[in-house]
PDB file of N, CA and C in Angstrom:
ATOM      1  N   UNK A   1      20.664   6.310  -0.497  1.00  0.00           N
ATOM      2  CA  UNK A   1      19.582   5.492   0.007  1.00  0.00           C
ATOM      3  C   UNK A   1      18.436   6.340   0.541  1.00  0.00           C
ATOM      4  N   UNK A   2      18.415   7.629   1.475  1.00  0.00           N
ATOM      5  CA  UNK A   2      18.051   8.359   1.467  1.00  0.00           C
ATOM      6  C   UNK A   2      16.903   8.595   0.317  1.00  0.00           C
ATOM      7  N   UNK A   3      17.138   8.857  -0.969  1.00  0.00           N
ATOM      8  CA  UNK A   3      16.613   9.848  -1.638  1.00  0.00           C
ATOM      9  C   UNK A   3      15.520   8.690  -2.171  1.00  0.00           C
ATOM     10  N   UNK A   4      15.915   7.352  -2.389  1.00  0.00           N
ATOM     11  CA  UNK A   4      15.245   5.844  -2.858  1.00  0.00           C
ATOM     12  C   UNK A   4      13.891   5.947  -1.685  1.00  0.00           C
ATOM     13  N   UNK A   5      14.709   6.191  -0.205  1.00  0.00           N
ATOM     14  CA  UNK A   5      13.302   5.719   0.731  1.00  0.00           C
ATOM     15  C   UNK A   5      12.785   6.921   0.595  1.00  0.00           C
ATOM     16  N   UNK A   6      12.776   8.174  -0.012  1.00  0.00           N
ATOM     17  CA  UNK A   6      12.213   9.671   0.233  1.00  0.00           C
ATOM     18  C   UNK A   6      11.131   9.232  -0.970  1.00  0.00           C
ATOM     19  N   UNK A   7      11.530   8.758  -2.317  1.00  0.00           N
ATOM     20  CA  UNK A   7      11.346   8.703  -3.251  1.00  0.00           C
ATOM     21  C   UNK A   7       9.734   7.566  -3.107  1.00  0.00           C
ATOM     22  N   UNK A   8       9.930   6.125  -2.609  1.00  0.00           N
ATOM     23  CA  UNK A   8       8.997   5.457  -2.447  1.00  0.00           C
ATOM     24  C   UNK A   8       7.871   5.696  -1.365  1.00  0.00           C
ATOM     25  N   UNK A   9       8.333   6.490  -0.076  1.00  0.00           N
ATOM     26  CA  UNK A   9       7.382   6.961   0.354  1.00  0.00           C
ATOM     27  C   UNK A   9       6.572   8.016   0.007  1.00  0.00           C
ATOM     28  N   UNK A  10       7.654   8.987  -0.722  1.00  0.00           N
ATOM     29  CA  UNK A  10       6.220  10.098  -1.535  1.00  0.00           C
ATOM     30  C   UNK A  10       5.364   9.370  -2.674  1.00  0.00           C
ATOM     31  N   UNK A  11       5.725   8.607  -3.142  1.00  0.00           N
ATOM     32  CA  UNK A  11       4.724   7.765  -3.787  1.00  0.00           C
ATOM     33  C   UNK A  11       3.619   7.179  -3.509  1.00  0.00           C
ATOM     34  N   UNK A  12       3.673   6.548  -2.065  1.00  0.00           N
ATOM     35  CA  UNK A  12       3.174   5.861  -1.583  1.00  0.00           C
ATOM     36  C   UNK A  12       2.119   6.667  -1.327  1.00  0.00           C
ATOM     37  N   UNK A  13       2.279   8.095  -1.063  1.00  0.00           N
ATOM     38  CA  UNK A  13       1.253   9.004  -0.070  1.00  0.00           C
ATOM     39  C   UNK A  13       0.637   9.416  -1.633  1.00  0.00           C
ATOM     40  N   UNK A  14       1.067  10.286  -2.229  1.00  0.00           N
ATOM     41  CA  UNK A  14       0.324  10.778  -3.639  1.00  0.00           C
ATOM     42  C   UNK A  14      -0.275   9.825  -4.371  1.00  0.00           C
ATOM     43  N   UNK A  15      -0.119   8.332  -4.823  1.00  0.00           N
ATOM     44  CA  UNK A  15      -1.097   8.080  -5.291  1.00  0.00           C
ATOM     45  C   UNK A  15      -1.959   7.018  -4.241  1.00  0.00           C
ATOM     46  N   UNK A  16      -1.836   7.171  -3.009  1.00  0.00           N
ATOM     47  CA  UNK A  16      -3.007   6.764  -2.216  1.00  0.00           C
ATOM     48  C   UNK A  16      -2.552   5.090  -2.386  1.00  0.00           C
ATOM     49  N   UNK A  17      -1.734   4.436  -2.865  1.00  0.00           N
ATOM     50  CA  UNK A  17      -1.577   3.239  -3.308  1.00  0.00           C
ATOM     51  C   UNK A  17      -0.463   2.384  -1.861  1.00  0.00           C
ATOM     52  N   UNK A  18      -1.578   1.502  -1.428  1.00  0.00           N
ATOM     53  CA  UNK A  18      -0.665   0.743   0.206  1.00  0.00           C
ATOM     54  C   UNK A  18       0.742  -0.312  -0.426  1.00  0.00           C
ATOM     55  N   UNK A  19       0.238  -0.625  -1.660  1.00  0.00           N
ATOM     56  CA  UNK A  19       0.851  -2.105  -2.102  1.00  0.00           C
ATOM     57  C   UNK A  19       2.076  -1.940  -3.507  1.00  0.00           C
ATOM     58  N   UNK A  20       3.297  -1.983  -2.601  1.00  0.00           N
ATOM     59  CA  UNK A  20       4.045  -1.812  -3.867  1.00  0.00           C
ATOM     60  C   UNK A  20       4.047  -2.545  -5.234  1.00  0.00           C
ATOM     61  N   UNK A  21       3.320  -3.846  -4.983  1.00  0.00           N
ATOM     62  CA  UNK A  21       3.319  -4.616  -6.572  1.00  0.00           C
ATOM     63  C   UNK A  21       2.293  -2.904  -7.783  1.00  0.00           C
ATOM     64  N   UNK A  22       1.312  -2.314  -6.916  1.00  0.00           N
ATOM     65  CA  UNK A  22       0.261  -1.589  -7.823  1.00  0.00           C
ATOM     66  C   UNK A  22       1.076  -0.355  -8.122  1.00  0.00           C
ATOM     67  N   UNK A  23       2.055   0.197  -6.636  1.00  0.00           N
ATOM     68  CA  UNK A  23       3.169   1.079  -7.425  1.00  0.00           C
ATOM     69  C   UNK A  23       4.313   1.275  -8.350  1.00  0.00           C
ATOM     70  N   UNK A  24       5.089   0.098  -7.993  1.00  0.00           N
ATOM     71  CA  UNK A  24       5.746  -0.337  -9.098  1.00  0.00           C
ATOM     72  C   UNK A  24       5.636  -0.234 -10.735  1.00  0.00           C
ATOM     73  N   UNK A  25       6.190   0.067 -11.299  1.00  0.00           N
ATOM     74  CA  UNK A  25       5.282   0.871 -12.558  1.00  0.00           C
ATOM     75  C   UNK A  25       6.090  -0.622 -13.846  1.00  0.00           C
ATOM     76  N   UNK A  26       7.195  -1.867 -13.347  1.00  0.00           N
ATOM     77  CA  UNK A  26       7.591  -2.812 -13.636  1.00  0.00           C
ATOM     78  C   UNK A  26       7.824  -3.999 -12.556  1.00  0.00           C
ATOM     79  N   UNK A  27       8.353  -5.502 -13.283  1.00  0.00           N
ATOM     80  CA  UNK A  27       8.733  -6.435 -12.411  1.00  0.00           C
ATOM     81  C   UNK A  27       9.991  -5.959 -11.391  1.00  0.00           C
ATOM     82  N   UNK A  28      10.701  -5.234 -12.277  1.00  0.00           N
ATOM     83  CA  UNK A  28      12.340  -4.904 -11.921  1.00  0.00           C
ATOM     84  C   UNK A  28      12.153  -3.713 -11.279  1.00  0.00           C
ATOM     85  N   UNK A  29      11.410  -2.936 -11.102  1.00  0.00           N
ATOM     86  CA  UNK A  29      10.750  -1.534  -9.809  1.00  0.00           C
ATOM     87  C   UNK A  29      10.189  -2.187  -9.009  1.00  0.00           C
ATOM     88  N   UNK A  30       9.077  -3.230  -9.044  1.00  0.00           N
ATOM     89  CA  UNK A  30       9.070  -4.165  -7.651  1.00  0.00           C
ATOM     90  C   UNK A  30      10.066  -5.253  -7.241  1.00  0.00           C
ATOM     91  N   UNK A  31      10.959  -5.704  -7.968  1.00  0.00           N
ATOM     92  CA  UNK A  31      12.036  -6.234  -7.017  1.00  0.00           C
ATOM     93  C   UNK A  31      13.041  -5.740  -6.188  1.00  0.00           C
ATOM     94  N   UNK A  32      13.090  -4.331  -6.423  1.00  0.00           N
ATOM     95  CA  UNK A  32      14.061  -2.687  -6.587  1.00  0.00           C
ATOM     96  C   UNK A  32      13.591  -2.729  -5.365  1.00  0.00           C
ATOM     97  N   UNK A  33      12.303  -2.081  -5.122  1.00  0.00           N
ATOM     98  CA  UNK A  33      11.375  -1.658  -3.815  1.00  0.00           C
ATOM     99  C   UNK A  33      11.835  -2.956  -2.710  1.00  0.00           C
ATOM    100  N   UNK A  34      11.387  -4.069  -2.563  1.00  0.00           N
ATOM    101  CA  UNK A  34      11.567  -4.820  -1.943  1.00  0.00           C
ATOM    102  C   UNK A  34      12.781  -5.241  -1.532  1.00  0.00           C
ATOM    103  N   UNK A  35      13.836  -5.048  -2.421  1.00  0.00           N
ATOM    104  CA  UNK A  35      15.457  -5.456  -1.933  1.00  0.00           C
ATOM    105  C   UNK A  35      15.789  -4.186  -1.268  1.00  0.00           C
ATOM    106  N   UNK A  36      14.996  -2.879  -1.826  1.00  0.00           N
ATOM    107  CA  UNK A  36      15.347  -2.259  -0.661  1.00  0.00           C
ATOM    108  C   UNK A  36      15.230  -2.139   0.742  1.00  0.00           C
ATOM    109  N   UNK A  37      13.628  -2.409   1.112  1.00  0.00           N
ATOM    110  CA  UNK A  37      12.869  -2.635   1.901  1.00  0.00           C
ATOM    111  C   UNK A  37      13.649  -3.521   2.745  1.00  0.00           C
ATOM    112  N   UNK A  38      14.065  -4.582   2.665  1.00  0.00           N
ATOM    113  CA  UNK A  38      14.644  -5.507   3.173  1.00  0.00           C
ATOM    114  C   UNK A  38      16.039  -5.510   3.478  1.00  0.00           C
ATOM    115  N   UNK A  39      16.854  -4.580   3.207  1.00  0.00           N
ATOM    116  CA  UNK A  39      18.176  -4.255   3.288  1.00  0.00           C
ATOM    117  C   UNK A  39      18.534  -3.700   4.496  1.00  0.00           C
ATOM    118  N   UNK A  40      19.619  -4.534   4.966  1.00  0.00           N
ATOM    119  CA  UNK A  40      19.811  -4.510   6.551  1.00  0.00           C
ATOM    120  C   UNK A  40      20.404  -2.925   6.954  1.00  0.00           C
ATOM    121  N   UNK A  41      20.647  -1.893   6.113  1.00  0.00           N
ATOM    122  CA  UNK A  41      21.288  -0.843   6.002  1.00  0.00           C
ATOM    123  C   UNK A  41      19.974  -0.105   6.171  1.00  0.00           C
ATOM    124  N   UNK A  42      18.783  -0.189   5.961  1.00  0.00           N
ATOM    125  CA  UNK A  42      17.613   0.809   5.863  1.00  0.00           C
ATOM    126  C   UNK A  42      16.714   0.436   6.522  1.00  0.00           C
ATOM    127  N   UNK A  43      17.311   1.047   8.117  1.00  0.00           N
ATOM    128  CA  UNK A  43      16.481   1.210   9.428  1.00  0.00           C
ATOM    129  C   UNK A  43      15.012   2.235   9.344  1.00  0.00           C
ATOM    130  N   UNK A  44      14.246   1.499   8.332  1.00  0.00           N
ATOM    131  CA  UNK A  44      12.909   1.867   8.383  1.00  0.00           C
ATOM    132  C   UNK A  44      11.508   0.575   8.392  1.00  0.00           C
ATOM    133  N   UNK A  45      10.598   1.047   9.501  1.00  0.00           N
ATOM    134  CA  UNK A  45       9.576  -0.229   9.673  1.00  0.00           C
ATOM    135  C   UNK A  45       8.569  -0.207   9.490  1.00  0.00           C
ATOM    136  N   UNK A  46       7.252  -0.753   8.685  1.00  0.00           N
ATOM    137  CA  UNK A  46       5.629  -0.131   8.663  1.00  0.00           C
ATOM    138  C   UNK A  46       5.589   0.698   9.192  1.00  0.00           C
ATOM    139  N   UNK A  47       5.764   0.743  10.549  1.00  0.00           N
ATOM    140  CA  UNK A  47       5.793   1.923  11.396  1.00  0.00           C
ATOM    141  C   UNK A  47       5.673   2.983  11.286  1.00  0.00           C
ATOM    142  N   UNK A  48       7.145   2.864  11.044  1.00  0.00           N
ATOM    143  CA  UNK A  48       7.552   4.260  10.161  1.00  0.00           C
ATOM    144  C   UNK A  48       7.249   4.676   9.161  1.00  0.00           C
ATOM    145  N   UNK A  49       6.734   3.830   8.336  1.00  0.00           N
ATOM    146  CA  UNK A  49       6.198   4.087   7.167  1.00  0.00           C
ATOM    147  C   UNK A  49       4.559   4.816   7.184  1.00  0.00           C
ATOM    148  N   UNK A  50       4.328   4.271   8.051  1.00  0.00           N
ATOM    149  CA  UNK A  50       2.391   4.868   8.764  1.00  0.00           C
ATOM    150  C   UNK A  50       2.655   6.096   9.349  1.00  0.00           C
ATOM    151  N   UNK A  51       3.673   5.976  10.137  1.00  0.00           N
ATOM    152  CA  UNK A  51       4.045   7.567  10.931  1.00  0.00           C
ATOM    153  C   UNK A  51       4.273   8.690  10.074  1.00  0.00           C
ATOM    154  N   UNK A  52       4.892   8.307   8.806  1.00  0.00           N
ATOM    155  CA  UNK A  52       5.182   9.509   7.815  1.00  0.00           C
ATOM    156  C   UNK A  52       4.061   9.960   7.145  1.00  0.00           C
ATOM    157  N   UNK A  53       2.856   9.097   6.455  1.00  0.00           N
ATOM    158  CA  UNK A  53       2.053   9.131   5.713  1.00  0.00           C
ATOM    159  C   UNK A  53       1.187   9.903   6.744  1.00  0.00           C
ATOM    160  N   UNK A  54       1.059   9.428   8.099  1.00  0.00           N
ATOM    161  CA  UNK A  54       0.359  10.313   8.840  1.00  0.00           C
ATOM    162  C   UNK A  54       0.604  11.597   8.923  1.00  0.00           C
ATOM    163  N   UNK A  55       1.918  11.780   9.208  1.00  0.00           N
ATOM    164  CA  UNK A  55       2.077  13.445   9.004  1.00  0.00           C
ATOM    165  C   UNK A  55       2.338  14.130   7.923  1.00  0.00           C
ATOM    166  N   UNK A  56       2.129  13.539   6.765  1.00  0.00           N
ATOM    167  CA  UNK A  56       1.965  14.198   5.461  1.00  0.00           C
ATOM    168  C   UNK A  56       0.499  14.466   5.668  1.00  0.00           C
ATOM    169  N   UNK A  57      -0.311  13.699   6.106  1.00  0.00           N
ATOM    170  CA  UNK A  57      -1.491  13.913   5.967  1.00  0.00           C
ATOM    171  C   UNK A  57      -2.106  15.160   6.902  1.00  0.00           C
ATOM    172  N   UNK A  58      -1.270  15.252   7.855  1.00  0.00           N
ATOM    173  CA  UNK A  58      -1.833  16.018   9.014  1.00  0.00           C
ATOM    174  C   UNK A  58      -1.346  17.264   8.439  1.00  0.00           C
ATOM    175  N   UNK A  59      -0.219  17.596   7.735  1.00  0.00           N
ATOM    176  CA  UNK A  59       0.441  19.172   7.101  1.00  0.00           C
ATOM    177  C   UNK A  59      -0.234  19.287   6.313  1.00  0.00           C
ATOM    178  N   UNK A  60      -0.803  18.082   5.260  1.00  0.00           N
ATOM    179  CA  UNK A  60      -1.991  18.794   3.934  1.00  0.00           C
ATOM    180  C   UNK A  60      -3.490  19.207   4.730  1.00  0.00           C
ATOM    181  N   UNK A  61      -3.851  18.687   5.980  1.00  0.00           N
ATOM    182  CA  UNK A  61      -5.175  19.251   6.112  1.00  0.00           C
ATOM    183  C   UNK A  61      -5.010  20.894   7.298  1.00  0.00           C
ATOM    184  N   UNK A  62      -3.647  20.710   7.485  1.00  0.00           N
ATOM    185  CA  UNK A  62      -3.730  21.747   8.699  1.00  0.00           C
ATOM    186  C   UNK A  62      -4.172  23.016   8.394  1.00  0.00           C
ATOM    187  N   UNK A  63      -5.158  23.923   8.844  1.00  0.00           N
ATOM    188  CA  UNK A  63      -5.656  24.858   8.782  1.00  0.00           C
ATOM    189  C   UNK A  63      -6.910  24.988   7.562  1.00  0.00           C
ATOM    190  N   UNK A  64      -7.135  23.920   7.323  1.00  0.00           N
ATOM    191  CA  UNK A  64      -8.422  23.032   6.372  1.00  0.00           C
ATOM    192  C   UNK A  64      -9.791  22.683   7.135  1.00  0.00           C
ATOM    193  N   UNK A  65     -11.045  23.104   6.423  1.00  0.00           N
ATOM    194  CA  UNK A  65     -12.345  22.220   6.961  1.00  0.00           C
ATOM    195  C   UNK A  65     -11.854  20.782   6.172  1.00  0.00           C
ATOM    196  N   UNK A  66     -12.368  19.539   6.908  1.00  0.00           N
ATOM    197  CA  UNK A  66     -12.091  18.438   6.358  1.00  0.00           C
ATOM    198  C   UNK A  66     -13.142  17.655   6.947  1.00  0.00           C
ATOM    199  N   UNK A  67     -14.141  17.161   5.655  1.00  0.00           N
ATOM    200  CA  UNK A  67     -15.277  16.109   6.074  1.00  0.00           C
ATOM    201  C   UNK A  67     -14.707  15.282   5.804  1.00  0.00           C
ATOM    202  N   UNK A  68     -14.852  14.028   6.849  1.00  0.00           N
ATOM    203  CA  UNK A  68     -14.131  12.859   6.942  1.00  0.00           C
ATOM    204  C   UNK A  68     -15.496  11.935   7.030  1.00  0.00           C
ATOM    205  N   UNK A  69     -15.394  10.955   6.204  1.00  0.00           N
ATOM    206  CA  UNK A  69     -16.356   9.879   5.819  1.00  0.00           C
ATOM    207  C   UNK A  69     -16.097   8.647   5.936  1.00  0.00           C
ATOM    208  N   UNK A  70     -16.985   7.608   6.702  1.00  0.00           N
ATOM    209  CA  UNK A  70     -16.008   6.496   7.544  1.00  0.00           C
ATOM    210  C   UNK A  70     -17.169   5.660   6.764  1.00  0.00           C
ATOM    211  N   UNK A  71     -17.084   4.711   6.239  1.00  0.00           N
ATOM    212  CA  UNK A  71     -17.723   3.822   5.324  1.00  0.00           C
ATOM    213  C   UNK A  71     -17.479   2.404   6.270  1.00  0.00           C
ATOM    214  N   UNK A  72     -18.874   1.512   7.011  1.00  0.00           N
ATOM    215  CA  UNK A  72     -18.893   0.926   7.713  1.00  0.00           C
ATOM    216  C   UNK A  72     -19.884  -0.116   7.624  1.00  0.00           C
ATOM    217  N   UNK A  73     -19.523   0.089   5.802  1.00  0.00           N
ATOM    218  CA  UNK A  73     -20.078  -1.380   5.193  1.00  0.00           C
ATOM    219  C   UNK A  73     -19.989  -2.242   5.634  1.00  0.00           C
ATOM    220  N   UNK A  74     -20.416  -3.845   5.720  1.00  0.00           N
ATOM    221  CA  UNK A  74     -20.431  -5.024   5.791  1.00  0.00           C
ATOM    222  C   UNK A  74     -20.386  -6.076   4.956  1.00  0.00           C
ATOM    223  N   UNK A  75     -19.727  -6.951   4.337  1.00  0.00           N
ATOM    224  CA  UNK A  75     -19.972  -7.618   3.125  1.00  0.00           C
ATOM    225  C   UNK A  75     -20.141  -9.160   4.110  1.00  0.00           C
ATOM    226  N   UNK A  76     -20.974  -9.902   3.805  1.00  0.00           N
ATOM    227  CA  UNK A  76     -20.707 -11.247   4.553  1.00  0.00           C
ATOM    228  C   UNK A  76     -21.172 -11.987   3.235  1.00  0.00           C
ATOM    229  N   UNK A  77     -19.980 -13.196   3.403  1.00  0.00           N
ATOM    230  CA  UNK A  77     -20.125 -13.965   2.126  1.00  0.00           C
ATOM    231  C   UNK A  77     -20.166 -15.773   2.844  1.00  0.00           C
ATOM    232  N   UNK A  78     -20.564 -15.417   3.398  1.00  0.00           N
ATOM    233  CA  UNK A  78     -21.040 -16.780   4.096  1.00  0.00           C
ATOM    234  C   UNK A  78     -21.676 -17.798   2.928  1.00  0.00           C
ATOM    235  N   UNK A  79     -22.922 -17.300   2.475  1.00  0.00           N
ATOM    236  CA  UNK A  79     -23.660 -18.139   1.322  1.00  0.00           C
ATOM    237  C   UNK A  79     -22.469 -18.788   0.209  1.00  0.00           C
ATOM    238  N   UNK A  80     -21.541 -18.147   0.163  1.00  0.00           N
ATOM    239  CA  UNK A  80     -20.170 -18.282  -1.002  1.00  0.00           C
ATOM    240  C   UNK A  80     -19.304 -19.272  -0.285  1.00  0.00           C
ATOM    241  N   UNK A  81     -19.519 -19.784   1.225  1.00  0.00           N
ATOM    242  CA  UNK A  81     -18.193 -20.554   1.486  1.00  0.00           C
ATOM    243  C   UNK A  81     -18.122 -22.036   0.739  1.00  0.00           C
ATOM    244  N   UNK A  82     -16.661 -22.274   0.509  1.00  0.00           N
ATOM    245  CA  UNK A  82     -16.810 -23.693  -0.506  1.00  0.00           C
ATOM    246  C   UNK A  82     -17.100 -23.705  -1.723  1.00  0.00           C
ATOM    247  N   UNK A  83     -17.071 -22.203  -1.924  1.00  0.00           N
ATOM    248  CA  UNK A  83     -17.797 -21.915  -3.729  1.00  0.00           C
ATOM    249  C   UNK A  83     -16.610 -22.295  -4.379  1.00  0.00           C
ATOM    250  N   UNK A  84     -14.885 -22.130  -3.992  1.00  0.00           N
ATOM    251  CA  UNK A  84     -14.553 -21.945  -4.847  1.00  0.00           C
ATOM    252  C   UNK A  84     -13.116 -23.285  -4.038  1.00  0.00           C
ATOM    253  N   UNK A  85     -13.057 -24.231  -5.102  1.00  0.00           N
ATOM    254  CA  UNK A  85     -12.356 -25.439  -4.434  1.00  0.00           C
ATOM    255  C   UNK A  85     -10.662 -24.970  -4.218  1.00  0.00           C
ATOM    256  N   UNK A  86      -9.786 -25.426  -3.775  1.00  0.00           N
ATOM    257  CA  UNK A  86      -8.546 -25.285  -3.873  1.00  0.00           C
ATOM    258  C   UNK A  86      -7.582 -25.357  -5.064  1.00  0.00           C
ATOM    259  N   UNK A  87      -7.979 -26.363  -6.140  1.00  0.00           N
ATOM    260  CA  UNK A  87      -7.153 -26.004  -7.077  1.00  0.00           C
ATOM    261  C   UNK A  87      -7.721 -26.181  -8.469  1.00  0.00           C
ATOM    262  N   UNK A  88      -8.870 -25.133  -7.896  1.00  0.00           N
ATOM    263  CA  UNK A  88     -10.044 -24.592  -9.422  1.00  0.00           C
ATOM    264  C   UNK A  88      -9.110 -23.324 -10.037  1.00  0.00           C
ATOM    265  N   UNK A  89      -9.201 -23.368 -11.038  1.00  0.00           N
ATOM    266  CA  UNK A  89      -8.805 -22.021 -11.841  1.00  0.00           C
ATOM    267  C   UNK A  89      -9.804 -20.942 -11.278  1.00  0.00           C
ATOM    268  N   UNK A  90      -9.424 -19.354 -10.921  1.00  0.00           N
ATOM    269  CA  UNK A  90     -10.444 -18.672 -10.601  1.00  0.00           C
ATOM    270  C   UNK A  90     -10.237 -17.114 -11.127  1.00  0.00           C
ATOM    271  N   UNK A  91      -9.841 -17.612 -11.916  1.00  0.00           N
ATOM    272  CA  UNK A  91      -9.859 -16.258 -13.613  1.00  0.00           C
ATOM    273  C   UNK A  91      -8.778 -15.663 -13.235  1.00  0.00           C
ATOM    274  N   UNK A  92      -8.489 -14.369 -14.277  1.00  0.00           N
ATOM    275  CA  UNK A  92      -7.220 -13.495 -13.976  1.00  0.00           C
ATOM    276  C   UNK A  92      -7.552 -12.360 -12.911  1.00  0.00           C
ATOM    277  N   UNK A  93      -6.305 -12.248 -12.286  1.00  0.00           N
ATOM    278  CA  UNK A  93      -6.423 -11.307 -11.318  1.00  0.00           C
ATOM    279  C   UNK A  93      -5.356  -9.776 -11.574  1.00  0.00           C
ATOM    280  N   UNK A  94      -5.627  -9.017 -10.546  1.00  0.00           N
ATOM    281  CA  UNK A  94      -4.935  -7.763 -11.313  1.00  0.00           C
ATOM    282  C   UNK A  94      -3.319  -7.765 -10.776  1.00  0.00           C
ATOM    283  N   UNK A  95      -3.192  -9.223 -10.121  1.00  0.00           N
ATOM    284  CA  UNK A  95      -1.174  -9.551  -9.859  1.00  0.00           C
ATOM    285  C   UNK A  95      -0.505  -9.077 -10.581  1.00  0.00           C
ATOM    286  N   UNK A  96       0.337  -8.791 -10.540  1.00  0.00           N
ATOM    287  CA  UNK A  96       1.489  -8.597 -11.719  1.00  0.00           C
ATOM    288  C   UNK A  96       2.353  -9.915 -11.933  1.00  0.00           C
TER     289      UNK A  96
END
């Protein structure tokens, strides 16, 4: 079990990807991920999951210049509310 949660969290950090449906590379690798996730045997929590990614992150920049760029866009879609009814079709999405 070990090597499964070693395995999905280095994933998680290398391709920058938060959402296991986009890591999952099938249906049956995201049901995999999630029955693990959820398995009363694997005492691990977001938490923990943020705490690791953090210190992967902190060992790849240590002893690094690092420009850090904080993007503090705004999108307001106010003019759009009600655009789109409750059970309108609203094209394909990138779900799996």
């Amino acid at each position: 079990m070990l090597n499964r949660g070693n395995s999905i969290l280095n994933r998680l950090f290398v391709n920058s990807i938060y959402s296991i449906r986009q890591l999952a590379e099938s249906d049956s690798e995201t049901k995999a991920m999630y029955c693990f996730l959820r398995n009363d045997n694997v005492n691990v929590s977001e938490q923990d999951i943020v705490r690791n990614m953090a210190s992967n992150c902190t060992s790849c920049i240590e002893d690094k210049t690092v420009l850090y760029i904080q993007d503090t866009s705004e999108i307001n879609l106010y003019n759009h509310r009600n655009r789109i009814k409750k059970y309108e079709f609203i094209g394909y999405t990138n779900c799996k």
